[in-house]
Protein backbone atom coordinates (compact mmCIF):
# COMPACT_ATOMS: atom_id res chain seq x y z
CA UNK A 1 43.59 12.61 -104.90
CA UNK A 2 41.64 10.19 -102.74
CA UNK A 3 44.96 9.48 -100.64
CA UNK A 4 46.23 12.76 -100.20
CA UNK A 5 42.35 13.83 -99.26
CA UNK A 6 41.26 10.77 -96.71
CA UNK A 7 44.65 11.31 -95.44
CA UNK A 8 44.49 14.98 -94.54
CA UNK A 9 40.74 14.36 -93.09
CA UNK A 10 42.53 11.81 -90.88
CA UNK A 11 45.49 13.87 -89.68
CA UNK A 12 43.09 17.15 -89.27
CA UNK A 13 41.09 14.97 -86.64
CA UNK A 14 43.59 13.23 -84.62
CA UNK A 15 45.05 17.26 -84.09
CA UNK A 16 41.21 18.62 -83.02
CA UNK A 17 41.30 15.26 -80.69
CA UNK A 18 44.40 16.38 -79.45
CA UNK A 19 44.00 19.28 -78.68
CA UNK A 20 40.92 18.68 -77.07
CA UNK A 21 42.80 16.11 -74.86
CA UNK A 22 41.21 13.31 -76.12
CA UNK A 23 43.15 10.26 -76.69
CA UNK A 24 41.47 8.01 -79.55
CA UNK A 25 43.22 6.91 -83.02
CA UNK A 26 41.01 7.92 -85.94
CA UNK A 27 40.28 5.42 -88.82
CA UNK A 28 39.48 6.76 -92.77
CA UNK A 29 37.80 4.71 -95.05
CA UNK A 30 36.23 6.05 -98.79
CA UNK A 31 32.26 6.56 -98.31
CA UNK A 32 29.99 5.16 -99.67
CA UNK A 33 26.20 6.10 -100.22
CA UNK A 34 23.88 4.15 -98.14
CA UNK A 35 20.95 6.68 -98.28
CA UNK A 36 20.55 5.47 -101.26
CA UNK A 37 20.61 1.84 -100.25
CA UNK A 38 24.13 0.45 -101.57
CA UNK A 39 27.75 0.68 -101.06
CA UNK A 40 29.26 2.05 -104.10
CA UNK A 41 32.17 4.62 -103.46
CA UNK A 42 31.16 8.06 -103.35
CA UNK A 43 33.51 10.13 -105.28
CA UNK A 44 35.75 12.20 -102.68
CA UNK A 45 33.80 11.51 -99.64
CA UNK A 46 35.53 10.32 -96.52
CA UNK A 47 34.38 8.46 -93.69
CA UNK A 48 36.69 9.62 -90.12
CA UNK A 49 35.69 7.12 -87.68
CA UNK A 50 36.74 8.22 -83.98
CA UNK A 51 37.97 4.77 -82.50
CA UNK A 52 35.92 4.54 -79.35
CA UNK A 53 37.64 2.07 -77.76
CA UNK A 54 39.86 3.50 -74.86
CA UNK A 55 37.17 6.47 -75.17
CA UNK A 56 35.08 6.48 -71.87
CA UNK A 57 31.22 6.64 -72.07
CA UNK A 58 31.48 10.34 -70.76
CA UNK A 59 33.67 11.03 -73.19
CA UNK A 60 31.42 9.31 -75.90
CA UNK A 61 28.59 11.20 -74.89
CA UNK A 62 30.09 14.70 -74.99
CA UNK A 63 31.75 14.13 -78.09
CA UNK A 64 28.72 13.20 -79.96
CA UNK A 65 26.45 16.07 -77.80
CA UNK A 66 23.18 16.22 -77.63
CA UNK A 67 21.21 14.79 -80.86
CA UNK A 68 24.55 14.62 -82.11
CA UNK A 69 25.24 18.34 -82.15
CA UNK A 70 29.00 18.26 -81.34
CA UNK A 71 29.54 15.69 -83.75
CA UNK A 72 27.92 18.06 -86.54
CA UNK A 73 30.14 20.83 -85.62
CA UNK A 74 33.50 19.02 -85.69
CA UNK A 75 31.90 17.10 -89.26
CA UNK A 76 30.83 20.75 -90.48
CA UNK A 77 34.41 22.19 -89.23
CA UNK A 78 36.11 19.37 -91.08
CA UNK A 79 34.45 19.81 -93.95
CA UNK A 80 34.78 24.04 -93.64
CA UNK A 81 38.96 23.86 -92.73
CA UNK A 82 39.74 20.93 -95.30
CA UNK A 83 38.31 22.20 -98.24
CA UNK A 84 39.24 25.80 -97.76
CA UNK A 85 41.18 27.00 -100.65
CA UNK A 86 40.64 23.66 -102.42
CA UNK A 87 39.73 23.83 -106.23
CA UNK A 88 35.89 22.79 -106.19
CA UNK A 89 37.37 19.58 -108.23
CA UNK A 90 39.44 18.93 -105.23
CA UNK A 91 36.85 19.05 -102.31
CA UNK A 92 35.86 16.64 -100.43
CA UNK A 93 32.71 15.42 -98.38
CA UNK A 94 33.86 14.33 -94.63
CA UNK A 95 31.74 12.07 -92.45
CA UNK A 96 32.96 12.06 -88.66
CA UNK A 97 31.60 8.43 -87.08
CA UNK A 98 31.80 7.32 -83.31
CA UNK A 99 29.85 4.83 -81.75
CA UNK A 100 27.92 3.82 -84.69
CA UNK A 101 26.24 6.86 -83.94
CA UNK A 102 25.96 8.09 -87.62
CA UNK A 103 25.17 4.72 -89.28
CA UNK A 104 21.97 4.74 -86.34
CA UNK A 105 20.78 8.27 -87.76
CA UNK A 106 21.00 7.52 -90.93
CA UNK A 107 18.92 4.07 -90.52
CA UNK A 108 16.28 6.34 -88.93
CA UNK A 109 16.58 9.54 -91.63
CA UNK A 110 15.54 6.39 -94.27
CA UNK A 111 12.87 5.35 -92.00
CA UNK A 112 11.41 9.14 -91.48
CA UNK A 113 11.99 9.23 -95.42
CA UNK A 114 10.05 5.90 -96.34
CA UNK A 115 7.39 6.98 -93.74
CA UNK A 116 6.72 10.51 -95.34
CA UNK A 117 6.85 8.97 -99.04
CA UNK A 118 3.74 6.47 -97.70
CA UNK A 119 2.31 8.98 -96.01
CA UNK A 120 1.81 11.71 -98.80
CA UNK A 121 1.43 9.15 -101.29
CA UNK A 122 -1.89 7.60 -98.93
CA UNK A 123 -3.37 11.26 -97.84
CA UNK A 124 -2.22 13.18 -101.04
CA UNK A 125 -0.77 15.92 -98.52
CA UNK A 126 2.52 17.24 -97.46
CA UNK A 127 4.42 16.02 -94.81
CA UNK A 128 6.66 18.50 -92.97
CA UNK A 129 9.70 16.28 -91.14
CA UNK A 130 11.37 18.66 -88.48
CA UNK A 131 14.39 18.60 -86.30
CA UNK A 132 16.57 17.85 -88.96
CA UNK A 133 20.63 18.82 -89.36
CA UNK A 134 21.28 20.54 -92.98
CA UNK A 135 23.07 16.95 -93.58
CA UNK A 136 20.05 14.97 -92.56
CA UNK A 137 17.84 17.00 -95.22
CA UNK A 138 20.30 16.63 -97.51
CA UNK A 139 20.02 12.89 -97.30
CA UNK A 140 16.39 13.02 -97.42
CA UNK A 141 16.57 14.87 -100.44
CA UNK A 142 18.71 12.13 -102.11
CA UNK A 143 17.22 9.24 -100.88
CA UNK A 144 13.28 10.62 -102.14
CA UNK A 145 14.89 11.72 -105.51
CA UNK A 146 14.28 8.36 -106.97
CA UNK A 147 10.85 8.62 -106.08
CA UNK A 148 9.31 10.87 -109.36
CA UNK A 149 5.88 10.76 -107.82
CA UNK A 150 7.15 13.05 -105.03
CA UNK A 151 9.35 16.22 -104.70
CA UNK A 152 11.19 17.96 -101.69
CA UNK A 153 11.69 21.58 -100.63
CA UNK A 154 13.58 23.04 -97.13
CA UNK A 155 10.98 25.66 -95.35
CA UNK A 156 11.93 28.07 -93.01
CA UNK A 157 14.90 29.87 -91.51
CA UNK A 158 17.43 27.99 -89.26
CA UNK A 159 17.18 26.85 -86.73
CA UNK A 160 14.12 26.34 -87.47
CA UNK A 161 13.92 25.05 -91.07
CA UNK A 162 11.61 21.63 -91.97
CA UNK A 163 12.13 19.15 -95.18
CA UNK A 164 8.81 19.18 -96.93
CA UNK A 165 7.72 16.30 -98.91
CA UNK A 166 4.74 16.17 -101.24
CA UNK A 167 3.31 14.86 -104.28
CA UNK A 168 5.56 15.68 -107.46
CA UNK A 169 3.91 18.98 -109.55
CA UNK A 170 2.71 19.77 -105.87
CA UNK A 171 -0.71 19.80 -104.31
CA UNK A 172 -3.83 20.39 -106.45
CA UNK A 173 -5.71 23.67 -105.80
CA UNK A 174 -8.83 22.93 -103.47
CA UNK A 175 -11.24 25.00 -105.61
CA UNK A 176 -10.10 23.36 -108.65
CA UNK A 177 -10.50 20.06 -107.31
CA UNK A 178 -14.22 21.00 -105.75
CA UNK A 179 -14.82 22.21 -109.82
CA UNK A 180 -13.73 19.45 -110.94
CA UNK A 181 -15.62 16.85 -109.10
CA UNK A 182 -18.83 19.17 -108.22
């Protein structure tokens, strides 16, 4: 399936792009994981990279938006159009890439993700990350699963919903602790 899939991802793109009047080749590749630090395929996921080069930088800007808004919505309506009336077996997880710009983000999701885990595992506290995509938490969330010592939850409604990080078994109760060591 990994043909048929990368290659409809690819073809579904180049038609948004053209309708949209812009002008750039797209390039598929299988993904990989890197939020959890190595390259090994990722069953059915698909990187669509948006070849940048005869792209001006106005046209690189809009196209990713605003903290990469745009680029969510055409990854999000890739993923949405593609996989409609797909068996579950069948779907497949897109990635749209220009400019680097998701391989950046995700080098700073780890960082926010490595800087929570040391930070609730030095204070014992949670640590609410915000202004984070659905994607992004997701990432999160799969990058602190190998940590057992901590645990994630999503709070709140969109668009204002926060990743939560904390110690695994979550925090102890205040009074409890106060008995405890009174």
């Amino acid at each position: 399936m990994s043909n048929i899939a990368m290659q409809r991802g690819q073809e579904w793109l180049q038609t948004l792009l053209k309708l949209a009047n812009v002008s750039a080749p797209v390039n598929a590749n299988v993904g990989t994981i890197p939020e959890l630090g190595h390259d090994l395929p990722e069953p059915n996921s698909y990187w669509l990279t948006i070849d940048e080069t005869n792209l001006t930088p106005e046209h690189i800007r809009v196209l990713i938006g605003v903290d990469g808004a745009v680029l969510d919505a055409i990854q999000y309506l890739a993923n949405s159009v593609l996989n409609l009336s797909q068996p579950e077996t069948d779907q497949a997880s897109y990635t749209i890439e220009l400019n680097g710009y998701r391989l950046r983000r995700q080098a700073e999701i780890r960082s926010l993700a490595e800087t929570a885990a040391a930070e609730v595992r030095f204070y014992g506290r949670e640590v609410e990350i915000k202004s984070l995509s659905s994607a992004e938490r997701r990432q999160i969330h799969t990058f602190l699963k190998e940590f057992t010592d901590l645990e994630t939850f999503s709070r709140g409604k969109e668009p204002f919903r926060n990743l939560v990080v904390r110690p695994a078994g979550g925090l102890p109760d205040p009074l409890e602790y106060h008995r405890a060591n009174s």
